[in-house]
Protein backbone atom coordinates (compact mmCIF):
# COMPACT_ATOMS: atom_id res chain seq x y z
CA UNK A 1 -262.74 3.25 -69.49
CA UNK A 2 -259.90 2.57 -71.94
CA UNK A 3 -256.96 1.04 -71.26
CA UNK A 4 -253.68 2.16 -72.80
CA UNK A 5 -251.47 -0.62 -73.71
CA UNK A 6 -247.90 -0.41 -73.45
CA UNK A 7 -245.75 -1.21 -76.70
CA UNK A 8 -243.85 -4.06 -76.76
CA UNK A 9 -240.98 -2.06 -78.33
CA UNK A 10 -237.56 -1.65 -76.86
CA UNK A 11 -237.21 1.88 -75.51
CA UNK A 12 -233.72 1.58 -74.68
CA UNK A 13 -230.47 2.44 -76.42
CA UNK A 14 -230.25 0.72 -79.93
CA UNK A 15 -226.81 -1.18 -81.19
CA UNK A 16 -225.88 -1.26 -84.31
CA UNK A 17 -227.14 -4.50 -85.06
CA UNK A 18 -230.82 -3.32 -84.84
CA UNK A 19 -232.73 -1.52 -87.67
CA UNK A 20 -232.50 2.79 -87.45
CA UNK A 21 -228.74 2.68 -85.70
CA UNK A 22 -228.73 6.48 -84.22
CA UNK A 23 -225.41 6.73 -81.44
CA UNK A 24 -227.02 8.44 -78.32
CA UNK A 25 -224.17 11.13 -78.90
CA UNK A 26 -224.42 13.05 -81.99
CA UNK A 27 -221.54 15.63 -81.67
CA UNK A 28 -218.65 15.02 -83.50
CA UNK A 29 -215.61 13.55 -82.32
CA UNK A 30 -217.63 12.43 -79.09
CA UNK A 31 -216.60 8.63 -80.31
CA UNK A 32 -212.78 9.23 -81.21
CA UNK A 33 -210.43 8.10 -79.09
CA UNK A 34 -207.81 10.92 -77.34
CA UNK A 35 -206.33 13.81 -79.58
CA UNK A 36 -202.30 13.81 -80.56
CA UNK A 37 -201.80 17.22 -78.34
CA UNK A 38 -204.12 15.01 -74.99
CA UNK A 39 -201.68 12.49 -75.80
CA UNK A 40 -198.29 14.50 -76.10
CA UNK A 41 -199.57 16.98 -72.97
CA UNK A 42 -200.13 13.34 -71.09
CA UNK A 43 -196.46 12.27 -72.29
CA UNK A 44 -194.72 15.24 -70.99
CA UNK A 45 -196.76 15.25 -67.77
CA UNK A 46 -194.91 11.18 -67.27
CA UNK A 47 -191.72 12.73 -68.18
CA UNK A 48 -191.71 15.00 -65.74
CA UNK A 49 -192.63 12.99 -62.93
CA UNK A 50 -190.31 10.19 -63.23
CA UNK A 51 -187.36 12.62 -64.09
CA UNK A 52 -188.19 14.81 -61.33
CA UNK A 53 -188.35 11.24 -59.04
CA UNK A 54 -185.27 10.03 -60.83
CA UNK A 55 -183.05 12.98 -59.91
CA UNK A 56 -184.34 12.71 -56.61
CA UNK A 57 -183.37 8.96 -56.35
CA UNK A 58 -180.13 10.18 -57.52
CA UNK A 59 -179.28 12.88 -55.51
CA UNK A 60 -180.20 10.54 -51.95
CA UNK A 61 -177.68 8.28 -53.62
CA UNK A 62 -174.83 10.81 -53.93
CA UNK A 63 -175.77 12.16 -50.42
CA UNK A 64 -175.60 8.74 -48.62
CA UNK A 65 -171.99 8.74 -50.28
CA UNK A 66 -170.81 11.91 -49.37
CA UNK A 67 -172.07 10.63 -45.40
CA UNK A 68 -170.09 7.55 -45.91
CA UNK A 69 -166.78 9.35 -46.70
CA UNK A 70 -167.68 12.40 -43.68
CA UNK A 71 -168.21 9.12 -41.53
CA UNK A 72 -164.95 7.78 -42.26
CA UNK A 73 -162.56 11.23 -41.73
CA UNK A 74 -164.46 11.37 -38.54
CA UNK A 75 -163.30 8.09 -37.43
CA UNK A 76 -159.57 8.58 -38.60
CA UNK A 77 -159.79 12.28 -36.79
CA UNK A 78 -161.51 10.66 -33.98
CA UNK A 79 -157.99 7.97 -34.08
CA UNK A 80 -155.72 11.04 -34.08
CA UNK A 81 -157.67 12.51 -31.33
CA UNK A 82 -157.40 8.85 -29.14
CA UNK A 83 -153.49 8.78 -29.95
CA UNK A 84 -153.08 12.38 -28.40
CA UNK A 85 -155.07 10.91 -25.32
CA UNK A 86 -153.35 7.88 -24.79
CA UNK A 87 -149.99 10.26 -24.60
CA UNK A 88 -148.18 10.85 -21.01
CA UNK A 89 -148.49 14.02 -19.85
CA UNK A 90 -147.90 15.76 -16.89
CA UNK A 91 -145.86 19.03 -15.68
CA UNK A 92 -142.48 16.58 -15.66
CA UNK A 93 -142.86 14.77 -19.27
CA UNK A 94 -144.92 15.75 -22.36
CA UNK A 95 -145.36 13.15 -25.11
CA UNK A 96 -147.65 15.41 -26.47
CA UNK A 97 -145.20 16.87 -28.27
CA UNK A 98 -143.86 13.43 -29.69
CA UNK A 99 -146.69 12.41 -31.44
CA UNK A 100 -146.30 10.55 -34.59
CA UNK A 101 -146.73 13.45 -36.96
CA UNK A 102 -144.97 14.60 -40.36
CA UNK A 103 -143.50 18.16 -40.56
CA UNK A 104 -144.07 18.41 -36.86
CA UNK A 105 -143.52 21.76 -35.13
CA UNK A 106 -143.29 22.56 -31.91
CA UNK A 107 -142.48 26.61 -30.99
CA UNK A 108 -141.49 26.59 -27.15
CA UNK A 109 -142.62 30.20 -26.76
CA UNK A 110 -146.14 30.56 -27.80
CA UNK A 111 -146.75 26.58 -26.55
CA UNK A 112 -148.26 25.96 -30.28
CA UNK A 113 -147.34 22.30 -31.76
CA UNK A 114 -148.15 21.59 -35.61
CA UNK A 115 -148.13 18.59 -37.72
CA UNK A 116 -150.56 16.79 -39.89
CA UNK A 117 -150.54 12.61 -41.09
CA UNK A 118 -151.89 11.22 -43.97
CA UNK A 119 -154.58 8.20 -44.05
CA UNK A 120 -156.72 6.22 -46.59
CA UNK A 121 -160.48 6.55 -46.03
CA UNK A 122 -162.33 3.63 -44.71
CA UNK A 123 -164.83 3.34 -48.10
CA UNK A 124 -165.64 0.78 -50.42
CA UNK A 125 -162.80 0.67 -53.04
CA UNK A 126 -162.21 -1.07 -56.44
CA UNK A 127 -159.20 -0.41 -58.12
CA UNK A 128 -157.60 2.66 -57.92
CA UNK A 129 -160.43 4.77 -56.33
CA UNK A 130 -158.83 5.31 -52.92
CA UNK A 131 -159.62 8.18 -51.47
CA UNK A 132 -156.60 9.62 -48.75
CA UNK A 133 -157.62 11.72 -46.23
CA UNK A 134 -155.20 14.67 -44.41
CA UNK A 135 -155.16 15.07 -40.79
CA UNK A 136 -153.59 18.44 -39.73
CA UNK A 137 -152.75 18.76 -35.69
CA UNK A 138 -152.71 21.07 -33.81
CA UNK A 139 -151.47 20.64 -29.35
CA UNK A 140 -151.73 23.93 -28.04
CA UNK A 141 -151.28 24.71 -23.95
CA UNK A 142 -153.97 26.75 -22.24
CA UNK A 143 -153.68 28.42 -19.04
CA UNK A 144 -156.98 28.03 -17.00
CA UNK A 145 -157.95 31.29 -15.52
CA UNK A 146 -158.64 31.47 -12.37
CA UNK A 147 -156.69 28.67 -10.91
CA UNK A 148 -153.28 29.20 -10.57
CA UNK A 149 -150.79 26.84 -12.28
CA UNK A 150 -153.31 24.95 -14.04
CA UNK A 151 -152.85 23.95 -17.33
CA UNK A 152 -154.47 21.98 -19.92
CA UNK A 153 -153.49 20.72 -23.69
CA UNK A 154 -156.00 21.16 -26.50
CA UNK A 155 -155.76 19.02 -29.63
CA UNK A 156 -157.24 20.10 -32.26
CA UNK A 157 -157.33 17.73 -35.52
CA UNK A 158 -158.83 19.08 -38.66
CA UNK A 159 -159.41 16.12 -41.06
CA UNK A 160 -159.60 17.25 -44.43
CA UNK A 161 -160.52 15.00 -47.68
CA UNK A 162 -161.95 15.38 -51.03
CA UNK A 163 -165.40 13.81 -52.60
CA UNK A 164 -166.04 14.01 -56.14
CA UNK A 165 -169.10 15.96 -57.40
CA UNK A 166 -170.50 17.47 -60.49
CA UNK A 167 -168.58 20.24 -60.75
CA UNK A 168 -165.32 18.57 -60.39
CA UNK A 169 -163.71 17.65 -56.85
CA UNK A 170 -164.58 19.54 -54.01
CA UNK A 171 -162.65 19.48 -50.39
CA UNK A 172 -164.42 19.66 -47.25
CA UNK A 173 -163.09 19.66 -43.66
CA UNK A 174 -164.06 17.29 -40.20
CA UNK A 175 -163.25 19.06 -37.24
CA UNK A 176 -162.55 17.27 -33.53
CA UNK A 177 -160.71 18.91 -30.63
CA UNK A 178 -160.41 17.43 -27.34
CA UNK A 179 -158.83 18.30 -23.90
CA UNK A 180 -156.16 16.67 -22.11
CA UNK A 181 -155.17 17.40 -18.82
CA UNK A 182 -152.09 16.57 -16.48
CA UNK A 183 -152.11 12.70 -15.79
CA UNK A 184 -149.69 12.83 -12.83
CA UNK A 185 -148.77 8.78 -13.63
CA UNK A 186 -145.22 8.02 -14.29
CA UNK A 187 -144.16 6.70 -17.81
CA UNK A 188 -142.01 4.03 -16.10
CA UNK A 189 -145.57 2.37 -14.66
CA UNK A 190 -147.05 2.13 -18.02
């Protein structure tokens, strides 16, 4: 019986540095590096993603503004609202309808009161970037059906104030309406 000997030779994957170099790929371009369209299609592919997150970043930044300014006409409405409140009135006395208002209205026959005051929004400023904020006012008297001779008040404030976007300045509108009803206390125990 023979034995077959095994060659000492290297079977494995030559390097350059050894005699008869052959690559183990032998198509062409299989040892370039990426093509200029991989590389440009790779390019836009980036662009797109970080403009697509930077709008996004930018658009929860001009949203968190636009809450901080709704915020604030709430809270002056919400004042407006507490200074009706804190008024006297019962079926003797109404200082309802002396509330510290600008044109203020009051037409006896339909019950309807109308005014409106003018405040600066509680937001960061610098300069000359304040931002004023309307408050228009309306006190109307409501009969309660069915219960005689019962009446409430309802105050109605509709703050109104502008935020600056893209397309130029654009107004929006904070509602708050509240109920007031007789307080039966005299003003002289206040």
């Amino acid at each position: 019986m023979r034995i077959r000997r095994k060659s000492n030779r290297f079977q494995g994957p030559t390097t350059s540095a050894s005699p008869g170099f052959k690559p183990k790929y032998t198509k062409a371009g299989a040892l370039r590096g990426f093509t200029l369209v991989e590389v440009v299609i790779s390019l836009g592919i980036v662009t797109l993603l970080f403009s697509g997150i930077l709008t996004a970043y930018i658009q929860a930044g001009r949203q968190a503004e636009w809450a901080g300014y709704s915020l604030a006409a709430q809270a002056i409405g919400i004042q407006q609202i507490e200074q009706a409140r804190s008024a006297v009135w019962d079926f003797n006395m109404n200082q309802l309808t002396n509330l510290n208002l600008q044109s203020w209205t009051y037409n006896a026959t339909t019950q309807v009161g109308t005014g409106y005051t003018t405040n600066v929004l509680d937001v960061p400023i610098s300069g000359t970037n304040i931002v004023i904020a309307t408050n228009f006012v309306t006190v109307k008297v409501l009969n309660l059906t069915g219960l005689p001779n019962t009446q409430v008040q309802m105050v109605t404030v509709d703050t109104v104030w502008p935020f600056q976007s893209y397309t130029g300045k654009r107004v929006f509108t904070n509602r708050t309406a509240t109920y007031v009803g007789p307080d039966d206390r005299a003003a002289s125990s206040l």
